[in-house]
PDB file of N, CA and C in Angstrom:
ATOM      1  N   UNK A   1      -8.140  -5.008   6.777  1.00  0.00           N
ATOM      2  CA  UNK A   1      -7.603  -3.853   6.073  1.00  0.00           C
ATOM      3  C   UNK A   1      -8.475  -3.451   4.890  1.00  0.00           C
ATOM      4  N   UNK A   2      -9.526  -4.273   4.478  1.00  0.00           N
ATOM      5  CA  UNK A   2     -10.199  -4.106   3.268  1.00  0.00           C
ATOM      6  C   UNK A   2     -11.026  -2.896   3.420  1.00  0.00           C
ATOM      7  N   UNK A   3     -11.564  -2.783   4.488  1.00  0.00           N
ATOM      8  CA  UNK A   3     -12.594  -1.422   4.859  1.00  0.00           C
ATOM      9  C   UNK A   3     -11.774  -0.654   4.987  1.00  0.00           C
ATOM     10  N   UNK A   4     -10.717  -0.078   5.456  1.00  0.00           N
ATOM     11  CA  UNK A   4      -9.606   0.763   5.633  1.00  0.00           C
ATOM     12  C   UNK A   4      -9.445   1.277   4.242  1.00  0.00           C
ATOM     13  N   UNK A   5      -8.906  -0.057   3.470  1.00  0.00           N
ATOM     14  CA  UNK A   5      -8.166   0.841   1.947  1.00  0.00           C
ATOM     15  C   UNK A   5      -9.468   0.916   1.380  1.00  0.00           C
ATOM     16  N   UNK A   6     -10.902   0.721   1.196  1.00  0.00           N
ATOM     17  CA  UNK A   6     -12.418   1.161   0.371  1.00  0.00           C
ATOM     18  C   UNK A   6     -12.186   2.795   1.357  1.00  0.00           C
ATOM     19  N   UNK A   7     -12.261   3.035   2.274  1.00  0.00           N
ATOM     20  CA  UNK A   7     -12.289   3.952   2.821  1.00  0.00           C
ATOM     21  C   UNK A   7     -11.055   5.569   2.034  1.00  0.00           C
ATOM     22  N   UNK A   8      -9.984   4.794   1.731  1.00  0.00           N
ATOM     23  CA  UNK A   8      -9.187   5.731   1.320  1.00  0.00           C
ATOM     24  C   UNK A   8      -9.187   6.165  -0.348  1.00  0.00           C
ATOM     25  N   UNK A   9      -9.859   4.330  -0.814  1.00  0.00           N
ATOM     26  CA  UNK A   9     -10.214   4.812  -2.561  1.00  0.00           C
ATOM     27  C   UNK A   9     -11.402   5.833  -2.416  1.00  0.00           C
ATOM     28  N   UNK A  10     -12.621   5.915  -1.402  1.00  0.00           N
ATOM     29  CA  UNK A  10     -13.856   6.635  -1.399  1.00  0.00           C
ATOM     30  C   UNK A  10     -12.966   8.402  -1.452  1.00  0.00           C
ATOM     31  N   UNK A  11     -12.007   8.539  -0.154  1.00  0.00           N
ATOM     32  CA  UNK A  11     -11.187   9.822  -0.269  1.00  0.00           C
ATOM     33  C   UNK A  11     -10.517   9.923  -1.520  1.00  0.00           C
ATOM     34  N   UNK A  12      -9.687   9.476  -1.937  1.00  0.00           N
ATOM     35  CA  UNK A  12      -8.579   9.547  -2.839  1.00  0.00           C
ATOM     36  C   UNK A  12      -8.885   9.511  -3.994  1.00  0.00           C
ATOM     37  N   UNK A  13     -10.214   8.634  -4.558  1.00  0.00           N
ATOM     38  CA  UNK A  13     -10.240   8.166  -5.475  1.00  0.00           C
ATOM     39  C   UNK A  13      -9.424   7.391  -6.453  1.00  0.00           C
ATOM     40  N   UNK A  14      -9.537   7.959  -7.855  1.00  0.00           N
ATOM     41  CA  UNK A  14      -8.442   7.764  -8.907  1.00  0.00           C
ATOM     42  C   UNK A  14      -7.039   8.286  -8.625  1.00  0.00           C
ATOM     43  N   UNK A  15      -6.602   8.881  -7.643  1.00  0.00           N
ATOM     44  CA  UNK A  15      -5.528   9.323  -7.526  1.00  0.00           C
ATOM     45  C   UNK A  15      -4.141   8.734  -7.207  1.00  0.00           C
ATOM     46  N   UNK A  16      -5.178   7.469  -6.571  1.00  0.00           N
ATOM     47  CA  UNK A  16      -4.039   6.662  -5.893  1.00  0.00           C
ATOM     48  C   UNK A  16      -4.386   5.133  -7.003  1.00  0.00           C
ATOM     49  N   UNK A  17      -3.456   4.623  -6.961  1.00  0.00           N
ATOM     50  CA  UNK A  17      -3.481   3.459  -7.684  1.00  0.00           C
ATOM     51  C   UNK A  17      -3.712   1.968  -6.706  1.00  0.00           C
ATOM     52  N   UNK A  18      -4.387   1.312  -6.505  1.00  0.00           N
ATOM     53  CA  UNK A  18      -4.442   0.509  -5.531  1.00  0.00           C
ATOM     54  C   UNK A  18      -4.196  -0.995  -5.968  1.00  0.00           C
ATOM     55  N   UNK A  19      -3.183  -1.650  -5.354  1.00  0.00           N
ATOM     56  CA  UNK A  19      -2.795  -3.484  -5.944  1.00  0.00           C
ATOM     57  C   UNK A  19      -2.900  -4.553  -4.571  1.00  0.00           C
ATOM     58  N   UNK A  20      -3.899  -5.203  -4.726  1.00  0.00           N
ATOM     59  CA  UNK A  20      -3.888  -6.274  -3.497  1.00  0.00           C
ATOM     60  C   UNK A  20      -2.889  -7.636  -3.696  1.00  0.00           C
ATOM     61  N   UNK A  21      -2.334  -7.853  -3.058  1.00  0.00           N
ATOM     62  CA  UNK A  21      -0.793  -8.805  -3.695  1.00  0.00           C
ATOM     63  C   UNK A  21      -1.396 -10.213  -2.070  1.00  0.00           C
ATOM     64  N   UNK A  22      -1.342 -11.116  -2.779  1.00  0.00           N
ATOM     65  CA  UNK A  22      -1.611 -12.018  -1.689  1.00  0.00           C
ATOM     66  C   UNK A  22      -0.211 -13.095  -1.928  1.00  0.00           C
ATOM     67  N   UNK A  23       0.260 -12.765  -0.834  1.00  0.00           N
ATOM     68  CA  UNK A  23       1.805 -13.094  -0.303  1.00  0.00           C
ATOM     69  C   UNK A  23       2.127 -14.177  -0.286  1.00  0.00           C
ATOM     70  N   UNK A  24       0.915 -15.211  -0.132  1.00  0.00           N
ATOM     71  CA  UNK A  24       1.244 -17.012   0.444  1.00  0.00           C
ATOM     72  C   UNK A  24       1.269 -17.596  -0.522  1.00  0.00           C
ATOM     73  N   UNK A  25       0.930 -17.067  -2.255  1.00  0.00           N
ATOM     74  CA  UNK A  25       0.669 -17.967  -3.616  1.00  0.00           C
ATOM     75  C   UNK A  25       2.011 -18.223  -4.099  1.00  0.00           C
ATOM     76  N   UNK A  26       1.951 -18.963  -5.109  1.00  0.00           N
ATOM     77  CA  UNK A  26       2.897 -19.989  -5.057  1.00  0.00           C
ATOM     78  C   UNK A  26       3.570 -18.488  -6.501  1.00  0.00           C
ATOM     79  N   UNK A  27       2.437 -17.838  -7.516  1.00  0.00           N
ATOM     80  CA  UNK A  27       2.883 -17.072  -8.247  1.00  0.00           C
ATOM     81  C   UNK A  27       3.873 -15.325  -7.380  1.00  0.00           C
ATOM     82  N   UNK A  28       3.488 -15.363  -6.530  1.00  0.00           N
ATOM     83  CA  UNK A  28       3.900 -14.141  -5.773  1.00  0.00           C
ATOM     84  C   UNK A  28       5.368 -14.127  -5.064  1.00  0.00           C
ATOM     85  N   UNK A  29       5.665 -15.625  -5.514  1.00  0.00           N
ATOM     86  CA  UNK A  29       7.389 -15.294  -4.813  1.00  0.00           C
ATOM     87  C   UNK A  29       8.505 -14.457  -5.062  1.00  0.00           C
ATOM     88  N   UNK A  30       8.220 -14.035  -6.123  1.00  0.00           N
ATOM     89  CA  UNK A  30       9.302 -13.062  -7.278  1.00  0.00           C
ATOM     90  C   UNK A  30       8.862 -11.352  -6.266  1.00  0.00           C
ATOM     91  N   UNK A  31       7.531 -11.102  -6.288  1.00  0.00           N
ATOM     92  CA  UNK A  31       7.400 -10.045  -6.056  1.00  0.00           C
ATOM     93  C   UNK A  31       7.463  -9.677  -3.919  1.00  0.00           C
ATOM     94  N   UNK A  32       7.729 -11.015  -3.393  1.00  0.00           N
ATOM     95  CA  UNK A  32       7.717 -11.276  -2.414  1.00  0.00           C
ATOM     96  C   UNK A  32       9.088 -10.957  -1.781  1.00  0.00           C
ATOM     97  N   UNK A  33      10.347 -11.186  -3.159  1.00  0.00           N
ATOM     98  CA  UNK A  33      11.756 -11.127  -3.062  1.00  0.00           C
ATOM     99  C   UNK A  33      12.093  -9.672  -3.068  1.00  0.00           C
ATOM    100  N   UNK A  34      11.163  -9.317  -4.256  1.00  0.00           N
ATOM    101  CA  UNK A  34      11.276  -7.370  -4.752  1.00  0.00           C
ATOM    102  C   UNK A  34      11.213  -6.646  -3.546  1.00  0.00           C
ATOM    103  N   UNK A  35      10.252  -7.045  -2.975  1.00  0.00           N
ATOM    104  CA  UNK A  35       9.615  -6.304  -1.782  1.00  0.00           C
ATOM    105  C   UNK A  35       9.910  -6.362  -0.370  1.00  0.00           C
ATOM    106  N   UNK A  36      10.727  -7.214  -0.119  1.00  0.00           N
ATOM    107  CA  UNK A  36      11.236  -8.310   1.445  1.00  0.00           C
ATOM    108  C   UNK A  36       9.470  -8.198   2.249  1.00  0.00           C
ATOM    109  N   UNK A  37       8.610  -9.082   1.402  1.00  0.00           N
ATOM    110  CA  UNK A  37       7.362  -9.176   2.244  1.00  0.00           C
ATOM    111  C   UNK A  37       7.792 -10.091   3.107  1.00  0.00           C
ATOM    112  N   UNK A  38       7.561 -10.550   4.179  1.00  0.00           N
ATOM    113  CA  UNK A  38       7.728 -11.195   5.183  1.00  0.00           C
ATOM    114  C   UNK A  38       6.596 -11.612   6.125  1.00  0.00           C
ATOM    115  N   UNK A  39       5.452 -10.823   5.984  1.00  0.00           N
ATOM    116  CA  UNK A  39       4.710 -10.956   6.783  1.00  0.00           C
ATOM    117  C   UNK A  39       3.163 -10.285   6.426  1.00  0.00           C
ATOM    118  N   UNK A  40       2.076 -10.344   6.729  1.00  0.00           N
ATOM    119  CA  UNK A  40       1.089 -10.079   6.203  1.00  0.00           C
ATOM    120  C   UNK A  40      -0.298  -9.415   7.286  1.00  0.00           C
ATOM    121  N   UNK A  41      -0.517  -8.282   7.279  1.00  0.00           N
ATOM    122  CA  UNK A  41      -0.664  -7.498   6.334  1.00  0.00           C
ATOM    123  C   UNK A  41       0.655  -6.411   6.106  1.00  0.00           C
ATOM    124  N   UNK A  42       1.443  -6.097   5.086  1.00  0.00           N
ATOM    125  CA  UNK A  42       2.239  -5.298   4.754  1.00  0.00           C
ATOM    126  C   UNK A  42       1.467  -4.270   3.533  1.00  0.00           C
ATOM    127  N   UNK A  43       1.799  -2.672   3.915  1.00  0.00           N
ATOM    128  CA  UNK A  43       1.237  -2.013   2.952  1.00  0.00           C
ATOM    129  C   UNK A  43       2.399  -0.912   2.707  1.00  0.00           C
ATOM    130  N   UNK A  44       2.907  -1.073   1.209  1.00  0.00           N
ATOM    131  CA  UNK A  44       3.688  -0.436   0.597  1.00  0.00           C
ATOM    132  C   UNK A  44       2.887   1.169   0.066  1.00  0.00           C
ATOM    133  N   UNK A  45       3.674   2.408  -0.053  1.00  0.00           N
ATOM    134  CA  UNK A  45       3.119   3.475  -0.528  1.00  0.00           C
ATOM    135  C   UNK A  45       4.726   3.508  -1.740  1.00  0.00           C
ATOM    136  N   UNK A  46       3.698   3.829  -2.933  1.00  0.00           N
ATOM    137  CA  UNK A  46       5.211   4.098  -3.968  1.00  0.00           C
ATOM    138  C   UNK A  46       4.438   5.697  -4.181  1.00  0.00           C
ATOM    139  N   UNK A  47       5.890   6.319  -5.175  1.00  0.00           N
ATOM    140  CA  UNK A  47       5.342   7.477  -5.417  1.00  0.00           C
ATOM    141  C   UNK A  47       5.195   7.279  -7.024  1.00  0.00           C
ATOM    142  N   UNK A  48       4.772   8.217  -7.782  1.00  0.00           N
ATOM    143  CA  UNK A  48       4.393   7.872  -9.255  1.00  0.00           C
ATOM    144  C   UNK A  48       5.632   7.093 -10.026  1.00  0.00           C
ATOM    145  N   UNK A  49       6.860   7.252  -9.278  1.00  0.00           N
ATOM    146  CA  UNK A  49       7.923   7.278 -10.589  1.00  0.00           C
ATOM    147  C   UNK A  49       8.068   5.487  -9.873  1.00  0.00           C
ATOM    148  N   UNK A  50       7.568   4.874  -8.640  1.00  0.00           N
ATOM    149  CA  UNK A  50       7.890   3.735  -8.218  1.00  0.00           C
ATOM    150  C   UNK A  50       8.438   3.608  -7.363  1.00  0.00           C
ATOM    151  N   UNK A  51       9.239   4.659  -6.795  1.00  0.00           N
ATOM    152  CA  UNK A  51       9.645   4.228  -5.615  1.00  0.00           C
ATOM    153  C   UNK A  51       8.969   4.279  -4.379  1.00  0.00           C
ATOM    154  N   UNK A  52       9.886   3.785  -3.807  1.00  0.00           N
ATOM    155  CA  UNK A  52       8.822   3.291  -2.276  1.00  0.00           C
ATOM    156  C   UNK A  52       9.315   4.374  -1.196  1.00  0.00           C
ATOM    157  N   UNK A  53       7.973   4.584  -0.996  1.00  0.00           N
ATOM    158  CA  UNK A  53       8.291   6.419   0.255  1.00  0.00           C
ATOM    159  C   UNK A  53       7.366   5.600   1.491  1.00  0.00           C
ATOM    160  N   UNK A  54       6.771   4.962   1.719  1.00  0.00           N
ATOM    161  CA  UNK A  54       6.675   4.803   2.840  1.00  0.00           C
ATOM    162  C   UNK A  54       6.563   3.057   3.145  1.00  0.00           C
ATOM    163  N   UNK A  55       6.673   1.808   3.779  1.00  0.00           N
ATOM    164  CA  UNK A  55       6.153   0.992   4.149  1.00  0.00           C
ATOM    165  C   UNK A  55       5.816   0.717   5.478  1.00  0.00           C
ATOM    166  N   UNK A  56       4.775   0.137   5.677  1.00  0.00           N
ATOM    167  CA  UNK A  56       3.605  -0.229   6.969  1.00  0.00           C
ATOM    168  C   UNK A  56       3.744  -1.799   7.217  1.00  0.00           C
ATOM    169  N   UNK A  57       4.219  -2.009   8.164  1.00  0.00           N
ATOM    170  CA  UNK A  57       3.906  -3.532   8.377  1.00  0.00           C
ATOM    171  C   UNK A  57       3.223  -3.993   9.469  1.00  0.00           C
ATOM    172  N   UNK A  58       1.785  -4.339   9.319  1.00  0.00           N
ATOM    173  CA  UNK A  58       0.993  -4.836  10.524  1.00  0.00           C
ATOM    174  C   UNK A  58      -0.138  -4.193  10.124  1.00  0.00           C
ATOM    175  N   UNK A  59      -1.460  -4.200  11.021  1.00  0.00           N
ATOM    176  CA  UNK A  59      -2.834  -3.095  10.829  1.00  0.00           C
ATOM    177  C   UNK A  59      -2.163  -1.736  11.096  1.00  0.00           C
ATOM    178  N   UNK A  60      -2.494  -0.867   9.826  1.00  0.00           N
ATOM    179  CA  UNK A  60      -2.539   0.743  10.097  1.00  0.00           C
ATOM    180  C   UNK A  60      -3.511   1.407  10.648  1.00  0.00           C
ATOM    181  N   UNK A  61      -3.402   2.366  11.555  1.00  0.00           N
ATOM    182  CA  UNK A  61      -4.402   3.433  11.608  1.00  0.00           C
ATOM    183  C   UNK A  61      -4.776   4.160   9.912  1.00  0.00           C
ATOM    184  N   UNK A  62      -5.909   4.108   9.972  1.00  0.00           N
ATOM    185  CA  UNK A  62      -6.024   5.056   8.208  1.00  0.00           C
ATOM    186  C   UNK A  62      -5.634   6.413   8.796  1.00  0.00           C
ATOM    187  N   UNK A  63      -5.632   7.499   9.508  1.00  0.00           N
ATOM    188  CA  UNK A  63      -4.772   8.096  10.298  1.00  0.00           C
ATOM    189  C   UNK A  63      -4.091   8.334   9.629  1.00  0.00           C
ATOM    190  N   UNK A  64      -2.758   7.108   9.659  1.00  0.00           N
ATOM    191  CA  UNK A  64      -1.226   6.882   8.795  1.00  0.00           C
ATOM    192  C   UNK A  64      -1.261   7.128   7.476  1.00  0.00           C
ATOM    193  N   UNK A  65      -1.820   6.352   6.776  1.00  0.00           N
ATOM    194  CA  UNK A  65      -2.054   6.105   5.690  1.00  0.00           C
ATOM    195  C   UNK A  65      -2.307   7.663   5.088  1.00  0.00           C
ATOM    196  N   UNK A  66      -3.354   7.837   5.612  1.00  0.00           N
ATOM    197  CA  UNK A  66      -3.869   9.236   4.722  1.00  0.00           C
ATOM    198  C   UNK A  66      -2.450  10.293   5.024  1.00  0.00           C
ATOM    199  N   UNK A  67      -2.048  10.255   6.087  1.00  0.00           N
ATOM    200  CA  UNK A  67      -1.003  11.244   6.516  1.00  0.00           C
ATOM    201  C   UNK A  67       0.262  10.709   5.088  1.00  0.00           C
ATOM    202  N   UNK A  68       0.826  10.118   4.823  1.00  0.00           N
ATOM    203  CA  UNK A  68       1.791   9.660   3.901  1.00  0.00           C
ATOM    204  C   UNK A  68       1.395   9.540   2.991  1.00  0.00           C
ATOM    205  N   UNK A  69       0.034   9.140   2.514  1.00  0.00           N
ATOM    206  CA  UNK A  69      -0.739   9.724   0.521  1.00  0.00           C
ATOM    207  C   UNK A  69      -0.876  10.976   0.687  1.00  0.00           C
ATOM    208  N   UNK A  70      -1.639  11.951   1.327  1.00  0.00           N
ATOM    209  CA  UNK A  70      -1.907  12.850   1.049  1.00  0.00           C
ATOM    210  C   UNK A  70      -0.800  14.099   0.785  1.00  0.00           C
ATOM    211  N   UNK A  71       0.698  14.110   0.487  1.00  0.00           N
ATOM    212  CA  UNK A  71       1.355  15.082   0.292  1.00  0.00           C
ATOM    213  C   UNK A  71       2.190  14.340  -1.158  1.00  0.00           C
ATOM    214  N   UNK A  72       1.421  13.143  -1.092  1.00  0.00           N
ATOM    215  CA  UNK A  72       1.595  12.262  -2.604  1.00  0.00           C
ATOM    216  C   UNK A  72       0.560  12.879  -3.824  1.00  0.00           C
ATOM    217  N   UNK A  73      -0.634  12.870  -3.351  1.00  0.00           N
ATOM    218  CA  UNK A  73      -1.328  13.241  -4.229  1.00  0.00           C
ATOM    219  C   UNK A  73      -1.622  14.828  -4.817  1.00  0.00           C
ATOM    220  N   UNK A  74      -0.616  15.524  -3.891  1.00  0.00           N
ATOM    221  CA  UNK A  74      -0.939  16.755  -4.143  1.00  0.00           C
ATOM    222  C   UNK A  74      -0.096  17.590  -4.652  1.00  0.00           C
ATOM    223  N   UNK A  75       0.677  16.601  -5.253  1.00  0.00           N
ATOM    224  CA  UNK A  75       1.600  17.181  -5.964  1.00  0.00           C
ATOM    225  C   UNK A  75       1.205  17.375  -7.154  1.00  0.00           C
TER     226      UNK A  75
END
């Protein structure tokens, strides 16, 4: 997924805020509970105010991705 999301900061730039959360650490259980991660790769989309407008669980097409940021960022 790493070439995928470099691919969407190269589009998006600064627009989008980007957080890599690694799920299996012993510090990440709190945010593991927030989130019902379950499984890995999971990719959350929030909108500015935090909430969560879209989640992805498994490999995305960037396809997806761009289709669900891009009416985020253009607001």
């Amino acid at each position: 997924m790493k070439p995928v999301m470099a691919s969407l900061r190269d589009q998006f730039g600064d627009r989008v805020t980007y957080h890599y959360h690694e799920f299996n650490q012993p510090d990440s259980a709190q945010v593991n509970v927030d989130f019902d991660i379950k499984a890995h790769p999971e990719i959350f989309i929030l909108d500015r105010r935090g909430n969560l407008v879209r989640k992805f669980i498994g490999v995305v097409r960037p396809e997806e991705l761009v289709a669900a940021l891009s009416p985020l960022v253009a607001r």
